[in-house]
PDB file of N, CA and C in Angstrom:
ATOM      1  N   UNK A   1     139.476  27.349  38.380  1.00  0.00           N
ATOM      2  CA  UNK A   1     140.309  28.508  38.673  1.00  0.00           C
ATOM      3  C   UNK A   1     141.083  28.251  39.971  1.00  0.00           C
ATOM      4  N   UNK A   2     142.779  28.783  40.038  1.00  0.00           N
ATOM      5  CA  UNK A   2     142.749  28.598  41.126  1.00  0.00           C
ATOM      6  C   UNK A   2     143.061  29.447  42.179  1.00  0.00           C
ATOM      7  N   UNK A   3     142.775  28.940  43.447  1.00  0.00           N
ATOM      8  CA  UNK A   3     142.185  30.090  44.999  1.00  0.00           C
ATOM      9  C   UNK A   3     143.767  30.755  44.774  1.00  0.00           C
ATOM     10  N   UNK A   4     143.196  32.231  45.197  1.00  0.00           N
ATOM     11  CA  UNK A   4     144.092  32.610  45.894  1.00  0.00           C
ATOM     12  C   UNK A   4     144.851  31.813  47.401  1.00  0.00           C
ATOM     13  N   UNK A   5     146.261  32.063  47.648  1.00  0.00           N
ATOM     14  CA  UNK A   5     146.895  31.677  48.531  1.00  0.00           C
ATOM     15  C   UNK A   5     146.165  32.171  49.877  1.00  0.00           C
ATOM     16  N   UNK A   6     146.069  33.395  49.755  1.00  0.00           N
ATOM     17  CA  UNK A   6     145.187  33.820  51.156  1.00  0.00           C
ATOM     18  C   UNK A   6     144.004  32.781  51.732  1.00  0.00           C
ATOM     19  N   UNK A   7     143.065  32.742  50.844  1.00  0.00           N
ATOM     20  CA  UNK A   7     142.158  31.579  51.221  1.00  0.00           C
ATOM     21  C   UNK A   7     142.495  30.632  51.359  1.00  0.00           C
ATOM     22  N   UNK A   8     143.157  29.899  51.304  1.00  0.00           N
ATOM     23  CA  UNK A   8     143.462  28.705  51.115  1.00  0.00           C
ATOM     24  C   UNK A   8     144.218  28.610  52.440  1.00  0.00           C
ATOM     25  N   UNK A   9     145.375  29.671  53.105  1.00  0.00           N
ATOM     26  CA  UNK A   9     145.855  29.746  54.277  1.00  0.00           C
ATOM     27  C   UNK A   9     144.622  29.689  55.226  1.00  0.00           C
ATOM     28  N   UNK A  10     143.370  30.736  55.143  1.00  0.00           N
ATOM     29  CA  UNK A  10     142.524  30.930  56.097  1.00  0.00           C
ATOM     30  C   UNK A  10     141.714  29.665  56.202  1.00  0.00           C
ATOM     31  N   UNK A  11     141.574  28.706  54.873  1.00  0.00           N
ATOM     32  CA  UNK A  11     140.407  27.663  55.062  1.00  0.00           C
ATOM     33  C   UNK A  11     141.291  27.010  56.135  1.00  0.00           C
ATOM     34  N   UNK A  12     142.557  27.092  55.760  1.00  0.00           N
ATOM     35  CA  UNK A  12     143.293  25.976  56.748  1.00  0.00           C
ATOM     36  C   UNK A  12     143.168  26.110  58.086  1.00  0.00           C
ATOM     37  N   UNK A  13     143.279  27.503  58.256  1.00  0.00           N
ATOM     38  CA  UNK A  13     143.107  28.041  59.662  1.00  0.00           C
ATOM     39  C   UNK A  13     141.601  27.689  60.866  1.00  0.00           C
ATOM     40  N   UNK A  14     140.574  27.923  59.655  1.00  0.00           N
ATOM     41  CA  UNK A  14     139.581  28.171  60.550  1.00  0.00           C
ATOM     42  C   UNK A  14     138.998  26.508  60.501  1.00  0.00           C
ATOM     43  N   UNK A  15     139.549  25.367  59.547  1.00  0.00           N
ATOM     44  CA  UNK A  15     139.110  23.980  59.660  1.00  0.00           C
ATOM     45  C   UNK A  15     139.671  23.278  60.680  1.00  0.00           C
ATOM     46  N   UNK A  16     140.661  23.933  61.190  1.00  0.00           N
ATOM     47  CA  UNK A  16     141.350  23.607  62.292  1.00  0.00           C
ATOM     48  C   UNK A  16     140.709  23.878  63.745  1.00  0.00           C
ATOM     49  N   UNK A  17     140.015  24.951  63.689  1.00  0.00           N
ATOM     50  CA  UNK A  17     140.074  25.612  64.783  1.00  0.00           C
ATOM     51  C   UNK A  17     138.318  25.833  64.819  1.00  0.00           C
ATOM     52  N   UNK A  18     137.770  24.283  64.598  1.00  0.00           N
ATOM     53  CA  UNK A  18     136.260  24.298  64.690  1.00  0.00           C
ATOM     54  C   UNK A  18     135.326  23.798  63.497  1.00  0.00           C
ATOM     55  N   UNK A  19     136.069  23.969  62.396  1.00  0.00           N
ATOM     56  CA  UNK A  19     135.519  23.850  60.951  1.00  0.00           C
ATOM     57  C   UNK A  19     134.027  24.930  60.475  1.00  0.00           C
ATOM     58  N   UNK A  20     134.463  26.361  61.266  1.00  0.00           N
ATOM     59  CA  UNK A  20     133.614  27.110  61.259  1.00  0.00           C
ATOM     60  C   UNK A  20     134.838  28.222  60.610  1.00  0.00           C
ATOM     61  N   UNK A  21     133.861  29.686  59.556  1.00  0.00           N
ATOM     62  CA  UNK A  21     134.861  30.743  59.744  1.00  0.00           C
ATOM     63  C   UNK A  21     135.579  31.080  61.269  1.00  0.00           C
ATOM     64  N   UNK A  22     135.954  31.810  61.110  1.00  0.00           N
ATOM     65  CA  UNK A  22     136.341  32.516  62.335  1.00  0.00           C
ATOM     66  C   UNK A  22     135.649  33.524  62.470  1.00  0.00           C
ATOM     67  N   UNK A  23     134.740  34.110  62.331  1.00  0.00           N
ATOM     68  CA  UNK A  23     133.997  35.460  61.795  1.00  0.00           C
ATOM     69  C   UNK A  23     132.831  34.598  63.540  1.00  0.00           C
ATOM     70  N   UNK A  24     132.234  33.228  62.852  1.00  0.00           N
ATOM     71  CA  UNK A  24     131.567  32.906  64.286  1.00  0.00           C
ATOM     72  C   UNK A  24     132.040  32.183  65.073  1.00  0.00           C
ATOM     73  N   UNK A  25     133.684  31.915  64.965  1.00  0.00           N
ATOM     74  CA  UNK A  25     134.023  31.563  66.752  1.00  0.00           C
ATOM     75  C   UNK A  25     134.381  32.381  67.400  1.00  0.00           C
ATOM     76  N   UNK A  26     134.411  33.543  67.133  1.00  0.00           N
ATOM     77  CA  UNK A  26     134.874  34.649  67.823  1.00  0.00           C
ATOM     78  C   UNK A  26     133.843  35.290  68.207  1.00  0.00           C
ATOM     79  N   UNK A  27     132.149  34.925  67.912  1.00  0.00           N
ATOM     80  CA  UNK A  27     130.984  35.724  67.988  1.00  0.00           C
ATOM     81  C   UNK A  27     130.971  34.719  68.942  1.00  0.00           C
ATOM     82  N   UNK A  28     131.107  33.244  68.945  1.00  0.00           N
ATOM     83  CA  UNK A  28     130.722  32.594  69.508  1.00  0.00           C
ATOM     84  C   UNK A  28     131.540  33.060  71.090  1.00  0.00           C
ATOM     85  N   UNK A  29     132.823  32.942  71.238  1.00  0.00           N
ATOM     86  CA  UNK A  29     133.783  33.069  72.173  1.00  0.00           C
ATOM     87  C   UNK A  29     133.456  34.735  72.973  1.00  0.00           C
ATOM     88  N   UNK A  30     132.519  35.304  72.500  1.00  0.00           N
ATOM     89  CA  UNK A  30     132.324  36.616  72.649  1.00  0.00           C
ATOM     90  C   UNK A  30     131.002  36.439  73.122  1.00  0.00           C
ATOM     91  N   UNK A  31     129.895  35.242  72.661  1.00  0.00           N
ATOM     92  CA  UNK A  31     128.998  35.582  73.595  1.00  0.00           C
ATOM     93  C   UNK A  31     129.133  34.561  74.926  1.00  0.00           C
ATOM     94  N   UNK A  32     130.228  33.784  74.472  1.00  0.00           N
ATOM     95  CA  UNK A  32     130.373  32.790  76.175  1.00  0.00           C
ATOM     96  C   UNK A  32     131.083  33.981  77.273  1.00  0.00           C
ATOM     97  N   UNK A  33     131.957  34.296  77.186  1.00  0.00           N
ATOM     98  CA  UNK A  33     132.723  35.354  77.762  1.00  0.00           C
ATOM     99  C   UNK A  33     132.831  36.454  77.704  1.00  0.00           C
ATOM    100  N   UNK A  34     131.762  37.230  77.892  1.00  0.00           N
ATOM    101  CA  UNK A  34     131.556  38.515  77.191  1.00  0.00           C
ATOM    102  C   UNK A  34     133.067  39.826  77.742  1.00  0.00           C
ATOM    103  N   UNK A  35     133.630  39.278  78.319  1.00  0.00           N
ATOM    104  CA  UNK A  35     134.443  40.114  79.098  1.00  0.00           C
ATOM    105  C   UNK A  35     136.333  40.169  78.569  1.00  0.00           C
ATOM    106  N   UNK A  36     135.785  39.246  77.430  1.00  0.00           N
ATOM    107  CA  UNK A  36     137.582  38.828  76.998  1.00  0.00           C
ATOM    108  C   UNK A  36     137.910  39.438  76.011  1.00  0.00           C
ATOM    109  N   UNK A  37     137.278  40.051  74.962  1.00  0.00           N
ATOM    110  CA  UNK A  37     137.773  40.547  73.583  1.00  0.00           C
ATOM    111  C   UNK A  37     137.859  41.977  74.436  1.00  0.00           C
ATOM    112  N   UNK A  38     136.520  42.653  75.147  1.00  0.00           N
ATOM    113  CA  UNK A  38     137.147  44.149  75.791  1.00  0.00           C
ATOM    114  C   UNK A  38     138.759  44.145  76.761  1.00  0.00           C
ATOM    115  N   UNK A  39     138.978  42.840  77.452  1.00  0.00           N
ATOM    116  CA  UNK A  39     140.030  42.997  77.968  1.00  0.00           C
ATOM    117  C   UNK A  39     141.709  42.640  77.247  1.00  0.00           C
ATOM    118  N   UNK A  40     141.011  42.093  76.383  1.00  0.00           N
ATOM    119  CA  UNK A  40     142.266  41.923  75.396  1.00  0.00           C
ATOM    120  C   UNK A  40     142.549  43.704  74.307  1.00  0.00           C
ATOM    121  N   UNK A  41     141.371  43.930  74.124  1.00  0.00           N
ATOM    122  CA  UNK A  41     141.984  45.083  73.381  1.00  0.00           C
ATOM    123  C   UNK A  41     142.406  46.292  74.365  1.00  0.00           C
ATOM    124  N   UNK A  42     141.990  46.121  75.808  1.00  0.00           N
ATOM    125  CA  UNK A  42     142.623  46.993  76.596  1.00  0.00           C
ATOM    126  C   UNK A  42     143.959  46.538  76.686  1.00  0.00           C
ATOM    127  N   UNK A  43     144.959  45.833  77.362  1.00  0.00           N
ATOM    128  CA  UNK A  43     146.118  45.208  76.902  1.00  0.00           C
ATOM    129  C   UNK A  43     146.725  45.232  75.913  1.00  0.00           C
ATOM    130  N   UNK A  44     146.167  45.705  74.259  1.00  0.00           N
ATOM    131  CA  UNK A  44     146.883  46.002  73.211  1.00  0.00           C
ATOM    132  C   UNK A  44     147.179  47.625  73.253  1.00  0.00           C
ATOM    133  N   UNK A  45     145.911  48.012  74.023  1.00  0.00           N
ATOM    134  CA  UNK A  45     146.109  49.567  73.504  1.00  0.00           C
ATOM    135  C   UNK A  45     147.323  49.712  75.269  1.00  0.00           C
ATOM    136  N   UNK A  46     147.052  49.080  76.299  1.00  0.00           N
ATOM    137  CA  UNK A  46     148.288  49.861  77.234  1.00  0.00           C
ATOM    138  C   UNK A  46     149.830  49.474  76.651  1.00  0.00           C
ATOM    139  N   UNK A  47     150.031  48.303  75.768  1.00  0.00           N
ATOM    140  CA  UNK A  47     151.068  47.829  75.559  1.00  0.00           C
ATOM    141  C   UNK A  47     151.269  49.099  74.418  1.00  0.00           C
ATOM    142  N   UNK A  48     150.336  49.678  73.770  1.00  0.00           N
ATOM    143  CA  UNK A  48     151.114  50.519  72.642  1.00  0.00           C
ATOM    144  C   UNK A  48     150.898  51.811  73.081  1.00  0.00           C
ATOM    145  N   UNK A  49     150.459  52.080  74.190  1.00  0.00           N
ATOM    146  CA  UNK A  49     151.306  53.523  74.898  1.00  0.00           C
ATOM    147  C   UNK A  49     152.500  53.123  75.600  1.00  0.00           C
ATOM    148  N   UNK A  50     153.002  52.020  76.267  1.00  0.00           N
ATOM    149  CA  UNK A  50     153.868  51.672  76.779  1.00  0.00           C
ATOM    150  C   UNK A  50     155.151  51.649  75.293  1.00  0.00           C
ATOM    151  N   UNK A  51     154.779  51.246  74.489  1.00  0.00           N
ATOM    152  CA  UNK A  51     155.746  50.876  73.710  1.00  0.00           C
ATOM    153  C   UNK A  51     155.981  52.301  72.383  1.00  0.00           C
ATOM    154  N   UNK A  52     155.016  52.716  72.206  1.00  0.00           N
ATOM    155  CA  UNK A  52     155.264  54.096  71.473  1.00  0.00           C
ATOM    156  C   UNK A  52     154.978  55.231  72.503  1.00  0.00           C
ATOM    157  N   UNK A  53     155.441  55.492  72.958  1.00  0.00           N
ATOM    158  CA  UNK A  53     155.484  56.789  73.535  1.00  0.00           C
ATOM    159  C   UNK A  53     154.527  57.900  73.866  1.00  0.00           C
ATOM    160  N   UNK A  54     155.615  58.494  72.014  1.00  0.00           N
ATOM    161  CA  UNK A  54     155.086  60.048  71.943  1.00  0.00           C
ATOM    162  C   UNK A  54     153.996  60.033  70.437  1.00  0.00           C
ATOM    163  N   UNK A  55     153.950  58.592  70.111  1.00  0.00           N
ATOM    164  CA  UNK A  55     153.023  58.749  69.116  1.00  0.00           C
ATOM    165  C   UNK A  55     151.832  57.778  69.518  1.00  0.00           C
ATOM    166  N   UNK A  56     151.325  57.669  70.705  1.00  0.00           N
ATOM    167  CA  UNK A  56     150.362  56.329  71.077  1.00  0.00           C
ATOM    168  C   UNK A  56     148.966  57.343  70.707  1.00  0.00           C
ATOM    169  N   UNK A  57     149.083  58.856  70.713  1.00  0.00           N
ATOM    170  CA  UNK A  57     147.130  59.110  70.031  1.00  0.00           C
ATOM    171  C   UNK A  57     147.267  58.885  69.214  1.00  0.00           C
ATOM    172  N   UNK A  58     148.090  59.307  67.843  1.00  0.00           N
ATOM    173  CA  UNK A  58     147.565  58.933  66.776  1.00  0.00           C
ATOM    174  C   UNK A  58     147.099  57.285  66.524  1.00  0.00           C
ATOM    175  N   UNK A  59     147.982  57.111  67.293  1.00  0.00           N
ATOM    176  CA  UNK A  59     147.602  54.943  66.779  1.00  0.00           C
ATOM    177  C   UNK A  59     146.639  55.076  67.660  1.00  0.00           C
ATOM    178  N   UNK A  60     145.954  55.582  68.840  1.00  0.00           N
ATOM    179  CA  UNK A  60     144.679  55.256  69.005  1.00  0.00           C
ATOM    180  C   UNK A  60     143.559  56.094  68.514  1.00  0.00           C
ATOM    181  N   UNK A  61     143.698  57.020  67.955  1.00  0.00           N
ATOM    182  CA  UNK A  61     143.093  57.640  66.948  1.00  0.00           C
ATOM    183  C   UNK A  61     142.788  57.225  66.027  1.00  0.00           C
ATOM    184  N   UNK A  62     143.888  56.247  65.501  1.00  0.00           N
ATOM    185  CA  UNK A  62     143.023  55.908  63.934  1.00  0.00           C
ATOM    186  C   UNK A  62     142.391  54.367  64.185  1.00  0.00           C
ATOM    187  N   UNK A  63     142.890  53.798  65.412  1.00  0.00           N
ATOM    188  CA  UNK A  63     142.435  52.825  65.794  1.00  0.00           C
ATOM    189  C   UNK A  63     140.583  52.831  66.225  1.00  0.00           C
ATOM    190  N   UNK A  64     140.528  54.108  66.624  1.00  0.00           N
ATOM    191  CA  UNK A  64     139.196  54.373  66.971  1.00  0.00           C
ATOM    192  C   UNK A  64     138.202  54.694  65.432  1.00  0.00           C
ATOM    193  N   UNK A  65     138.670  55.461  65.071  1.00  0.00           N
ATOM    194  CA  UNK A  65     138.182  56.012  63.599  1.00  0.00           C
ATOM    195  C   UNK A  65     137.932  54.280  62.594  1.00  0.00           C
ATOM    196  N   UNK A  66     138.894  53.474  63.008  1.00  0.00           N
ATOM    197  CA  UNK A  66     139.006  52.224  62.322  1.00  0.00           C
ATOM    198  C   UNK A  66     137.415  51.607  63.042  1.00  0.00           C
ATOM    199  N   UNK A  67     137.587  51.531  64.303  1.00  0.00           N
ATOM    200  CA  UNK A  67     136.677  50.977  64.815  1.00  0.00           C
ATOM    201  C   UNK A  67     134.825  51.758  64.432  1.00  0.00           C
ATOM    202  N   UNK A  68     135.067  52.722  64.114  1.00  0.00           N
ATOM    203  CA  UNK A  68     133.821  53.332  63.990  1.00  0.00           C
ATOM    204  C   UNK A  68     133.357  53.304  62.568  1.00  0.00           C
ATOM    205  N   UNK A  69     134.133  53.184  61.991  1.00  0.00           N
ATOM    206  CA  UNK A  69     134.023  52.972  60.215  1.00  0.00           C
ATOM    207  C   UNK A  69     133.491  51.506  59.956  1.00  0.00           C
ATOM    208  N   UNK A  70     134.280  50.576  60.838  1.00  0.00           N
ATOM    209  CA  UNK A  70     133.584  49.165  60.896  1.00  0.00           C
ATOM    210  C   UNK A  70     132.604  48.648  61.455  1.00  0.00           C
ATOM    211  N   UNK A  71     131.752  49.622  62.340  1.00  0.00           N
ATOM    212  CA  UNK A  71     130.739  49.047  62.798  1.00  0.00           C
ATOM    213  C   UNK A  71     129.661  49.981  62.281  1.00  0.00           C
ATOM    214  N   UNK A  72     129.775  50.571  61.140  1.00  0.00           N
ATOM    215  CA  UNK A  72     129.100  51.719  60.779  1.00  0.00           C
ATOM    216  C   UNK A  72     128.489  50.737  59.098  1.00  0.00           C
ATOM    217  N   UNK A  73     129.676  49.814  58.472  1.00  0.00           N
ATOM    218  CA  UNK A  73     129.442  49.168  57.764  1.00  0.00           C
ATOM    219  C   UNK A  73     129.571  47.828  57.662  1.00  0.00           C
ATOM    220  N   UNK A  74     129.169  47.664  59.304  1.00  0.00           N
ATOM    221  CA  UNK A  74     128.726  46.065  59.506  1.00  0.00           C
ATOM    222  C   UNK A  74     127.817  45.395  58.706  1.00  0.00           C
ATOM    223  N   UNK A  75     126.786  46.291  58.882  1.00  0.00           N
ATOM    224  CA  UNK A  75     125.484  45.622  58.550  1.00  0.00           C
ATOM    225  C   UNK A  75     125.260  44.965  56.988  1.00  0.00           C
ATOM    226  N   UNK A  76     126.211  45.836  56.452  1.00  0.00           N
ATOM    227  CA  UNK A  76     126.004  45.267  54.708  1.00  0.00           C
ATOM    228  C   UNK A  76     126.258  44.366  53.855  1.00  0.00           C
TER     229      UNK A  76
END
């Protein structure tokens, strides 16, 4: 059968970049530096009040709701 294109982009991606998913270099990069994924998503969220305005709660609203839905069905 053959792969979807998506996979086949991501195998490329993550054989590159360790020959691991990315799912654990980013666990990995997260437990060397515990201080870089919180400061990077602070920097996304000031850049998108800076850059949307008058609509930056809702995008951090659902950004939060996103975030709580995903760690709610981590485990499974």
């Amino acid at each position: 059968m053959k792969k979807p294109m998506l996979e086949k982009w991501y195998k490329a991606i993550w054989s590159r970049l360790g020959g691991r998913p990315l799912t654990y270099v980013i666990r990995d990069l997260n437990k060397e530096w515990p201080l870089l994924f919180p400061m990077v998503f602070l920097g996304i969220g000031i850049f998108i009040v800076k850059v949307f305005k008058s609509n930056w709660k809702w995008i951090v609203l659902a950004i939060v709701i996103g975030s709580i839905i995903g760690h709610i069905f981590w485990g499974e």
